[in-house]
C-alpha atoms as a PDB file:
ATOM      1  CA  UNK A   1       4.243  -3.927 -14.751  1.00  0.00           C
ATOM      2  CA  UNK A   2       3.366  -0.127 -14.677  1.00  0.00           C
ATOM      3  CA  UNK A   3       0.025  -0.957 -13.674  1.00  0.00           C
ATOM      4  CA  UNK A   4       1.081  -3.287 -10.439  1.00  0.00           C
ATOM      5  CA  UNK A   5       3.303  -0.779  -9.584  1.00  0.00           C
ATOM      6  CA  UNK A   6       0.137   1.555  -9.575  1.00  0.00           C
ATOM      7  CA  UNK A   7      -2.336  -0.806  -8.049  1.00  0.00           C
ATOM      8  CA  UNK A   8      -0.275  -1.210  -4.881  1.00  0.00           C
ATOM      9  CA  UNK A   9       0.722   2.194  -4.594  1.00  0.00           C
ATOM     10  CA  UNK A  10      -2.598   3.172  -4.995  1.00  0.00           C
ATOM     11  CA  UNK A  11      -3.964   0.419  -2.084  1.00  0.00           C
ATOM     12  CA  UNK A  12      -1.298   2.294   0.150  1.00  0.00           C
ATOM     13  CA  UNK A  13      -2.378   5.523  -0.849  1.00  0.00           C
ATOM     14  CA  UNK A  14      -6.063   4.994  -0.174  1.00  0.00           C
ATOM     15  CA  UNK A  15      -5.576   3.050   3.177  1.00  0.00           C
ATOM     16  CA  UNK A  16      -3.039   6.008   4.181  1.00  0.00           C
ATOM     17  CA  UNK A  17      -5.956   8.860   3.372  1.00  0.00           C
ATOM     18  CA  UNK A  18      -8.073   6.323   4.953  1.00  0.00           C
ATOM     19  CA  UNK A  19      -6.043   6.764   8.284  1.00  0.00           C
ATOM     20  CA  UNK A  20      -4.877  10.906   8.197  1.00  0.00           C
ATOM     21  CA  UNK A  21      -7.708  12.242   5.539  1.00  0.00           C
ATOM     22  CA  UNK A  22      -5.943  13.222   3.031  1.00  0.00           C
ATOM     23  CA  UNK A  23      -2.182  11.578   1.554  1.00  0.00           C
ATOM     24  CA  UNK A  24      -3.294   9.703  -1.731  1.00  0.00           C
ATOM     25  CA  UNK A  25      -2.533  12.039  -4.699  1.00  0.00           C
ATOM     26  CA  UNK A  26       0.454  13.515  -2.891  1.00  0.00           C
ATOM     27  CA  UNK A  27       1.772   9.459  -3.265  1.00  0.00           C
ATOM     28  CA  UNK A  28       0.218   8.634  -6.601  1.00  0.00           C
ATOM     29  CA  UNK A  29       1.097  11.447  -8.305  1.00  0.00           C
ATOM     30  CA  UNK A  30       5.013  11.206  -8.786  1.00  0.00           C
ATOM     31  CA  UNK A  31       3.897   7.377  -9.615  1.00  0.00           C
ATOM     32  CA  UNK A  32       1.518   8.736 -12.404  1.00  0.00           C
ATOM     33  CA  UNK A  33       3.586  11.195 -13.764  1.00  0.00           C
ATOM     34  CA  UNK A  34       6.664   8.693 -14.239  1.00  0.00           C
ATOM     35  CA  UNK A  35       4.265   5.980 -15.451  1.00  0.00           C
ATOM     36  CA  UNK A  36       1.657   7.792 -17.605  1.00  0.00           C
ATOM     37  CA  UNK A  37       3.080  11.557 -17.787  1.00  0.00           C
ATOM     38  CA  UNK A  38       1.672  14.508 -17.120  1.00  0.00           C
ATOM     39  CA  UNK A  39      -0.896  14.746 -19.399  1.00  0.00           C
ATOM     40  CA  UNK A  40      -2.726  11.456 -18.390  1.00  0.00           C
ATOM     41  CA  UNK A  41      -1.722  11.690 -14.978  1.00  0.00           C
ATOM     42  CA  UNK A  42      -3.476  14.597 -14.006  1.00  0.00           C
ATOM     43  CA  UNK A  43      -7.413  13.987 -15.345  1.00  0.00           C
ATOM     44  CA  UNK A  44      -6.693  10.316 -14.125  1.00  0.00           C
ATOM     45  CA  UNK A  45      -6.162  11.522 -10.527  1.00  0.00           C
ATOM     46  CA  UNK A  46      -8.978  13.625 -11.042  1.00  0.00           C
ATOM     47  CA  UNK A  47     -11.455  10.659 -11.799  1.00  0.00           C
ATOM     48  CA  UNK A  48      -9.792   8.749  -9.025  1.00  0.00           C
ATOM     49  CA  UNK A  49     -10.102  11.282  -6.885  1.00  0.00           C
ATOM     50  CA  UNK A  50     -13.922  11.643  -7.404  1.00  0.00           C
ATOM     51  CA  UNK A  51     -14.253   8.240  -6.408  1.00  0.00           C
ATOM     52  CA  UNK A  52     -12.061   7.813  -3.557  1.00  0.00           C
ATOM     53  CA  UNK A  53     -13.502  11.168  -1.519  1.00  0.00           C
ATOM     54  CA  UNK A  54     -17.421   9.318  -2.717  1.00  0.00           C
ATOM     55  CA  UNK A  55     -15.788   5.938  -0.621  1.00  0.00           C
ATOM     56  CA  UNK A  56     -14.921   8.193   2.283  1.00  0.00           C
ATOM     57  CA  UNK A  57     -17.797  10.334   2.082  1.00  0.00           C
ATOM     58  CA  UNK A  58     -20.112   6.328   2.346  1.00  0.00           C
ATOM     59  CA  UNK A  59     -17.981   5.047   4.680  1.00  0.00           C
ATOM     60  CA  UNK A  60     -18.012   7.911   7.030  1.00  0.00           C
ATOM     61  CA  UNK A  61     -21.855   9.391   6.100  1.00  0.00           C
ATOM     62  CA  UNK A  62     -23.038  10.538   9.695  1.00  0.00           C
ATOM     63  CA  UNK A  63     -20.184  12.384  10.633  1.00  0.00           C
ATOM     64  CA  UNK A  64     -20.340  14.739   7.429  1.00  0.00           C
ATOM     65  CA  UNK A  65     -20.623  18.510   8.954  1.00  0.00           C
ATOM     66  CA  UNK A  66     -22.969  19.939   6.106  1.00  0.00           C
ATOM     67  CA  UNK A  67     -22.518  23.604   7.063  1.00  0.00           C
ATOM     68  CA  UNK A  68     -18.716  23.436   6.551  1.00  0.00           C
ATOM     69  CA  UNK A  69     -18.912  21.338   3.390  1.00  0.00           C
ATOM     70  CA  UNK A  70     -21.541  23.620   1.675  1.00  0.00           C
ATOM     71  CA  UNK A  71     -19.867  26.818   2.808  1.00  0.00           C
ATOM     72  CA  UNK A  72     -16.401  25.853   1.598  1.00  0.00           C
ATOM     73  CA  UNK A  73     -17.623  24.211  -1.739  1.00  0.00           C
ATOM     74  CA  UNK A  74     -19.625  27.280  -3.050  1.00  0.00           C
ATOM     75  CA  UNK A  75     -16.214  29.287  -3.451  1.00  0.00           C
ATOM     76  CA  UNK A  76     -14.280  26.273  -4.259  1.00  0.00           C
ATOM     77  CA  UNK A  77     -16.073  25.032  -7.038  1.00  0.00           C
ATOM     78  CA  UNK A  78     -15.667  27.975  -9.277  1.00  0.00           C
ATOM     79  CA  UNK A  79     -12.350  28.519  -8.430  1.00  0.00           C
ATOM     80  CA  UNK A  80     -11.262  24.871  -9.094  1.00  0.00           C
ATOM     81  CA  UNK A  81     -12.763  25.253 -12.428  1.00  0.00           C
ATOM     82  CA  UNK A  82     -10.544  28.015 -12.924  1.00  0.00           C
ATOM     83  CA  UNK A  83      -8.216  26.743 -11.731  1.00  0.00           C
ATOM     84  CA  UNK A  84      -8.243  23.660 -13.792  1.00  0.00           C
ATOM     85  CA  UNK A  85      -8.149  25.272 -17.019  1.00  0.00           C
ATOM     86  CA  UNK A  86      -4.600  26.918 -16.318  1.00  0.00           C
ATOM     87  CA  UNK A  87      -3.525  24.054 -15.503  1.00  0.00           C
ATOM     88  CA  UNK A  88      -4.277  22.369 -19.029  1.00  0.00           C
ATOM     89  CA  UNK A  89      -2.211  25.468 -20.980  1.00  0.00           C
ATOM     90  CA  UNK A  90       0.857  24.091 -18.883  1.00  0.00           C
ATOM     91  CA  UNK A  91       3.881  21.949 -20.200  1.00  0.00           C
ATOM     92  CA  UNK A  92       4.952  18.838 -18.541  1.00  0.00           C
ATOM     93  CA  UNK A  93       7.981  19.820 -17.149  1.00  0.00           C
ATOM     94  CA  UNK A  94       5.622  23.227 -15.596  1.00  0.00           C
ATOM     95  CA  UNK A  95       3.483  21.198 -14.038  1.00  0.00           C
ATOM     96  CA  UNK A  96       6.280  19.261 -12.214  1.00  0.00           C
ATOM     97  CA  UNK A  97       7.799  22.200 -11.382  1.00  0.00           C
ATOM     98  CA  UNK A  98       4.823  23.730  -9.663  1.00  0.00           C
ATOM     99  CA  UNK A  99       3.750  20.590  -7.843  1.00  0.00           C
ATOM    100  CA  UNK A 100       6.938  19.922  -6.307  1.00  0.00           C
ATOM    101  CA  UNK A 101       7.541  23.656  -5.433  1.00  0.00           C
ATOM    102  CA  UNK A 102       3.855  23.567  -3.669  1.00  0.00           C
ATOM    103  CA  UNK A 103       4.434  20.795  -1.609  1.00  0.00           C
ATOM    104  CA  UNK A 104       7.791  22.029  -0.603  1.00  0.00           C
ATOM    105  CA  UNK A 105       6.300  25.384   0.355  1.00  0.00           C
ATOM    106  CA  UNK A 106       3.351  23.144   2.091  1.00  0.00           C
ATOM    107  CA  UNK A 107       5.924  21.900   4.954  1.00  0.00           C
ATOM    108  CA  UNK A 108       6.314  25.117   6.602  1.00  0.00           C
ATOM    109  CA  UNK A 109       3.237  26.436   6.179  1.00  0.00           C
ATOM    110  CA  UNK A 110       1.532  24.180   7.848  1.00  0.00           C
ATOM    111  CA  UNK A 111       3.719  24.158  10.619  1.00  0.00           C
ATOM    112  CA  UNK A 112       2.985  27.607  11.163  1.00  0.00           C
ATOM    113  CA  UNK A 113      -0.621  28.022  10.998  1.00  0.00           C
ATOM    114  CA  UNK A 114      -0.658  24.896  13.739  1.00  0.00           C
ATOM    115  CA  UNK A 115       2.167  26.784  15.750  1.00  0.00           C
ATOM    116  CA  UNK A 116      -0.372  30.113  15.586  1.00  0.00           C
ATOM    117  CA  UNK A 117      -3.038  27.885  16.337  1.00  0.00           C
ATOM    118  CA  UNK A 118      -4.855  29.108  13.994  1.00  0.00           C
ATOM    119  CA  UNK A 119      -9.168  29.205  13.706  1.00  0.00           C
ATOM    120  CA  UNK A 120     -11.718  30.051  11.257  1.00  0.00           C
ATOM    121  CA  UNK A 121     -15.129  31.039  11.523  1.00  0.00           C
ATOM    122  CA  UNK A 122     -17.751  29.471   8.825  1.00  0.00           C
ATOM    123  CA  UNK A 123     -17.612  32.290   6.792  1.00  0.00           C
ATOM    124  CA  UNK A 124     -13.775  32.658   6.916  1.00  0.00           C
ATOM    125  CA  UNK A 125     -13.589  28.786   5.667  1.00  0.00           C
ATOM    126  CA  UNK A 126     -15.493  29.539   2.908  1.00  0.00           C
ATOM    127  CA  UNK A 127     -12.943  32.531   1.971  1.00  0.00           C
ATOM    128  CA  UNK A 128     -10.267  29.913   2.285  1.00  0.00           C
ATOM    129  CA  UNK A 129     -12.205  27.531  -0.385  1.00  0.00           C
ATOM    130  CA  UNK A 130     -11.982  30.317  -2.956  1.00  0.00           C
ATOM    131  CA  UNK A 131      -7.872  30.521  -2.694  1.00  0.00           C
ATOM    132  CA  UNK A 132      -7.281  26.331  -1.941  1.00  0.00           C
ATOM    133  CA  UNK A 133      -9.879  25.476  -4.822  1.00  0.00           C
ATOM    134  CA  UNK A 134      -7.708  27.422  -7.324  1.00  0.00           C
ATOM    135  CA  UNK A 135      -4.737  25.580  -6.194  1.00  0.00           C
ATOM    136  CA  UNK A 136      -6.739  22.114  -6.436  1.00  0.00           C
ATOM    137  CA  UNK A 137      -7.605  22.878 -10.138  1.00  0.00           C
ATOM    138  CA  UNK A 138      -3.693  23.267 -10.714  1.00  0.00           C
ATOM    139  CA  UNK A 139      -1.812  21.269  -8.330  1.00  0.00           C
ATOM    140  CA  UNK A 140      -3.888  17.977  -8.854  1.00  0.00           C
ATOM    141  CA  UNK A 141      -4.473  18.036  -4.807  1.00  0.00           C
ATOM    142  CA  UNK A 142      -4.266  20.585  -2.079  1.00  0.00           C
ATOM    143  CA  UNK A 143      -5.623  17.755   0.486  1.00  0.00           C
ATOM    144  CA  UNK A 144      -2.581  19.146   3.444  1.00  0.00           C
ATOM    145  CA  UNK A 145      -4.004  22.451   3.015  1.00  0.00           C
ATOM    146  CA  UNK A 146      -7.797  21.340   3.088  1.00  0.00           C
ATOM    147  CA  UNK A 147      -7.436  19.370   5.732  1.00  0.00           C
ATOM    148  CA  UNK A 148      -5.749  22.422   7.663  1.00  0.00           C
ATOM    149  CA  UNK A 149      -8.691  24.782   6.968  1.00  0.00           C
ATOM    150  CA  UNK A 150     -11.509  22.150   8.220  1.00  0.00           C
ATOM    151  CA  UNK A 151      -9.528  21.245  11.271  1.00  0.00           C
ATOM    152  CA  UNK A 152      -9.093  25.064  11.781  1.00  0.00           C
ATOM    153  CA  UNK A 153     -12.565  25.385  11.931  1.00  0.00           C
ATOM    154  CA  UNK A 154     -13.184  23.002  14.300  1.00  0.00           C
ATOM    155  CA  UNK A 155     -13.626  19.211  13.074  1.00  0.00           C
ATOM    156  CA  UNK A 156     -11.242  16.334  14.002  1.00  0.00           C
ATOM    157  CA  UNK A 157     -10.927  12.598  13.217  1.00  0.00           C
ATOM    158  CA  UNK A 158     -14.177  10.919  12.119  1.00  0.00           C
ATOM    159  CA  UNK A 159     -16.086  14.245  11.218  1.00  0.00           C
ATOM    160  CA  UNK A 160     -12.849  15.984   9.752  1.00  0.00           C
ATOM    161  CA  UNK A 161     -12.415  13.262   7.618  1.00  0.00           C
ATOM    162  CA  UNK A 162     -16.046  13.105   6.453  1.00  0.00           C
ATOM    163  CA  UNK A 163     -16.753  16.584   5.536  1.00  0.00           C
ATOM    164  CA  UNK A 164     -13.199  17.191   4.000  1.00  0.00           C
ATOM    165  CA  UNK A 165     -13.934  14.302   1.693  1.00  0.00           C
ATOM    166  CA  UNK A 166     -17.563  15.690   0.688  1.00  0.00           C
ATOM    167  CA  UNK A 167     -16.160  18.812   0.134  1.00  0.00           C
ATOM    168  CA  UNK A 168     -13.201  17.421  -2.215  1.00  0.00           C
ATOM    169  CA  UNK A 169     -15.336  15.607  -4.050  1.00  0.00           C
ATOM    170  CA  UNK A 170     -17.823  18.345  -5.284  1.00  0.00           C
ATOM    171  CA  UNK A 171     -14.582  20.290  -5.862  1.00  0.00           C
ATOM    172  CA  UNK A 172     -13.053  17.187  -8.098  1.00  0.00           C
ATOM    173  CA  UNK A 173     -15.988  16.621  -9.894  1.00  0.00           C
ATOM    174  CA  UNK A 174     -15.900  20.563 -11.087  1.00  0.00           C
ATOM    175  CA  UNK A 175     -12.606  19.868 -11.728  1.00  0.00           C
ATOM    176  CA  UNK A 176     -13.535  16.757 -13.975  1.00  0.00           C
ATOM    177  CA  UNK A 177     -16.415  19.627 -15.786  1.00  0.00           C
ATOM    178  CA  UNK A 178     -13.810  21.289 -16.703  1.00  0.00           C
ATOM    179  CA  UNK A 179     -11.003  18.795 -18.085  1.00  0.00           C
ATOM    180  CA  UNK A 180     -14.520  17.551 -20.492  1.00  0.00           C
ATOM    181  CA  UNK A 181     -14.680  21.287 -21.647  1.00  0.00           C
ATOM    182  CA  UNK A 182     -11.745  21.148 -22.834  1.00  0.00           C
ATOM    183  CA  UNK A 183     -11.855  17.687 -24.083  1.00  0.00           C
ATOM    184  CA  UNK A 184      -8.654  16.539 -21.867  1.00  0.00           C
ATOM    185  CA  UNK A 185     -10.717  13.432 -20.948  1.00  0.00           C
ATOM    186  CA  UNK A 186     -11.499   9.892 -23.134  1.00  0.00           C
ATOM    187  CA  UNK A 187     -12.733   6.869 -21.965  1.00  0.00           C
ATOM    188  CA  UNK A 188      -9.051   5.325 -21.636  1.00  0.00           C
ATOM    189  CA  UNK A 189      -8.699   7.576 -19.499  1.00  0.00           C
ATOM    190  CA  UNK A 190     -11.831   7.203 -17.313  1.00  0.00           C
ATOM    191  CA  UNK A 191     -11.719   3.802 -17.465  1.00  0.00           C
ATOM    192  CA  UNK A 192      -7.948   3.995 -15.732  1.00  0.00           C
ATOM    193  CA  UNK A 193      -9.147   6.404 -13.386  1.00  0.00           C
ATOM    194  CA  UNK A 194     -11.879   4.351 -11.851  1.00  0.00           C
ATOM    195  CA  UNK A 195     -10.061   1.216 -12.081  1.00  0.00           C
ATOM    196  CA  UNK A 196      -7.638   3.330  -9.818  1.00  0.00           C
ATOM    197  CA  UNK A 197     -10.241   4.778  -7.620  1.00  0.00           C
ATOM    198  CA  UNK A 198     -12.063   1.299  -7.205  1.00  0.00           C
ATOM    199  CA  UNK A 199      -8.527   0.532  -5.092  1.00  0.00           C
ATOM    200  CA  UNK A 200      -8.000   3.547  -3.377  1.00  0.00           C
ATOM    201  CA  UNK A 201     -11.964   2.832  -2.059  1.00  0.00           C
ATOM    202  CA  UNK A 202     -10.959  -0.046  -0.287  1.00  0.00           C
ATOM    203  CA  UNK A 203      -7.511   1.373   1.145  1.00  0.00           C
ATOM    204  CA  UNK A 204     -10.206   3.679   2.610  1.00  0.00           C
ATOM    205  CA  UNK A 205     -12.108   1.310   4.305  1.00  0.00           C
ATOM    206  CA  UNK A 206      -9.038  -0.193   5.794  1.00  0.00           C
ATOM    207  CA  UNK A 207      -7.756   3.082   6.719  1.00  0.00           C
ATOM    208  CA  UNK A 208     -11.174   3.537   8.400  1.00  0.00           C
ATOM    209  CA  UNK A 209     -10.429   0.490  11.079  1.00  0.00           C
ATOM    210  CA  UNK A 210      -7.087   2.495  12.819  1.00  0.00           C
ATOM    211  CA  UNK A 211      -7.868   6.166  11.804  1.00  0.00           C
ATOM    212  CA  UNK A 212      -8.853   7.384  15.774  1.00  0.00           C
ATOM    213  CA  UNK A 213      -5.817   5.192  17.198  1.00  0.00           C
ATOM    214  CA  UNK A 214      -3.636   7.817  15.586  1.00  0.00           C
ATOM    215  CA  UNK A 215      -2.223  10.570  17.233  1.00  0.00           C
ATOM    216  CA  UNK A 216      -2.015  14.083  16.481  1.00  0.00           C
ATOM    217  CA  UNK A 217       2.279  14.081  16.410  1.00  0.00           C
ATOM    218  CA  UNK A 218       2.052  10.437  14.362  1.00  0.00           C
ATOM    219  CA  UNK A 219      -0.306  12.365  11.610  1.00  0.00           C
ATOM    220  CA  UNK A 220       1.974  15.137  11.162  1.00  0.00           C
ATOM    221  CA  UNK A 221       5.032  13.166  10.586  1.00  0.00           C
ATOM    222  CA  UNK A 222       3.597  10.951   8.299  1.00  0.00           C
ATOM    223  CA  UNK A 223       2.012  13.957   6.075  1.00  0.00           C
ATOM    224  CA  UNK A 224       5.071  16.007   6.203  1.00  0.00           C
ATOM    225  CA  UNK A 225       7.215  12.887   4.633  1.00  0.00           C
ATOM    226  CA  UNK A 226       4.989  12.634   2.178  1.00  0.00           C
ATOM    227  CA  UNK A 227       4.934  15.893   0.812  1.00  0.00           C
ATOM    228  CA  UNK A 228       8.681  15.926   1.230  1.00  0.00           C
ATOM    229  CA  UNK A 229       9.256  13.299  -0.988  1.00  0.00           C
ATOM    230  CA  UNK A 230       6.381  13.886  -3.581  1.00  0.00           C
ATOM    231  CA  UNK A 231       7.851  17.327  -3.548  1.00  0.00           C
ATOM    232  CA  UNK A 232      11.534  16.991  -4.393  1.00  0.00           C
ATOM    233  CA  UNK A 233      10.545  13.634  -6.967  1.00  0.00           C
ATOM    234  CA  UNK A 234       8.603  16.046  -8.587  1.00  0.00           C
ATOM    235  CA  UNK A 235      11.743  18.285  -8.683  1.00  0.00           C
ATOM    236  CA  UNK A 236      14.105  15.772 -10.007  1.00  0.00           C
ATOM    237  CA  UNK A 237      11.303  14.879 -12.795  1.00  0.00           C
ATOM    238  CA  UNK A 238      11.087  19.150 -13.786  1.00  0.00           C
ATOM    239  CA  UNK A 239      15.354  19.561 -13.755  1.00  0.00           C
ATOM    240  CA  UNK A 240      15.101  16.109 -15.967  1.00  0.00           C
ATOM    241  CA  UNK A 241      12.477  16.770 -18.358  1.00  0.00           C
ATOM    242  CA  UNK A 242      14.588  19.241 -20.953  1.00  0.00           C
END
């Protein structure tokens, strides 16, 4: 039954990142964490993640913005890594704690960089891939935040979509380098993340059908509810875990 529940969260997840760019792990992972716990959870997003961005990065191929992706990934990487391996020294009921306080903190944030209409140059996005790759390797996904710094610099819909996937994937994958160096990662768990990924692949090509009939107020709501929910489940999960 845990697995259903998974599956079909997972097929709205990936059709809902599909549609905004970004959405999946902030839905899966209170699912994960209640279903596999935090352990699991987080190097089986990380495999799913992998292979969700490689569906959006197929699907969505000649819109990729190279420059952008290769700029933000060469500080990124490194610091995901990093990243990554603080997040592995951290209890269960930490890592709760920090997710749900993250996406909390997201929500006005965000607001306020869009309020300050804020833009960055190339080389300023690849000083924000240093700081959001660090948070990636510990808070599972910093997609809200990612997608913020790519559509700061200038890319929207098809092409924002594109490039922010490329980029998270070369980020995931050093994230995945660094769960095998420190032999967090079997094949049950492998296996479970690309059984999960398979199905947020094809919630991505769904997604891809409706993604430019969105509008700019209709993609804020719906990210904004997310985190607010992933964020205070998360909480409930850390004040429960004693």
């Amino acid at each position: 039954m845990d697995y259903l529940y998974i599956s079909v969260a997972g097929l709205f997840a990936g059709t809902l990142a599909g549609i905004i760019g970004t959405g999946s792990s902030i839905i899966l992972l209170p699912v994960l964490f209640y279903t596999l716990g935090a352990q699991t959870a987080v190097p089986v997003m990380a495999v799913a993640a992998v292979l969700a961005n490689l569906g959006r990065v197929a699907i969505w191929w000649r819109q990729i913005h190279w420059h952008a992706v290769l700029t933000y990934s060469v500080t990124s990487i490194p610091a995901a890594m990093l990243g990554a391996n603080t997040l592995i020294t951290l209890s269960e009921r930490s890592a709760n704690l920090i997710l749900g306080s993250f996406f909390l903190v997201m929500l006005p944030l965000r607001r306020h960089l869009q309020h300050r209409q804020f833009t960055l140059q190339l080389w300023q996005l690849g000083v924000a891939g240093l700081f959001i790759g660090f948070i990636t390797g510990i808070v599972v996904s910093s997609g809200p935040l990612s997608i913020a710094a790519f559509t700061a610099s200038g890319l929207l819909q098809g092409p924002l979509i594109a490039s922010e996937a490329a980029a998270s994937m070369l980020v995931y994958l050093a994230k995945l380098a660094a769960f095998g160096n420190a032999d967090a990662l079997n094949n049950h768990i492998l296996i479970q993340g690309a059984a999960l990924g398979g199905i947020l692949i094809i919630g991505a090509w769904l997604g891809k059908h409706i993604v430019l009939r969105m509008s700019t107020a209709q993609f804020n709501r719906i990210l904004d509810l997310m985190m607010l929910i992933a964020g205070f489940s998360l909480l409930i999960a850390s004040a429960s875990n004693h």
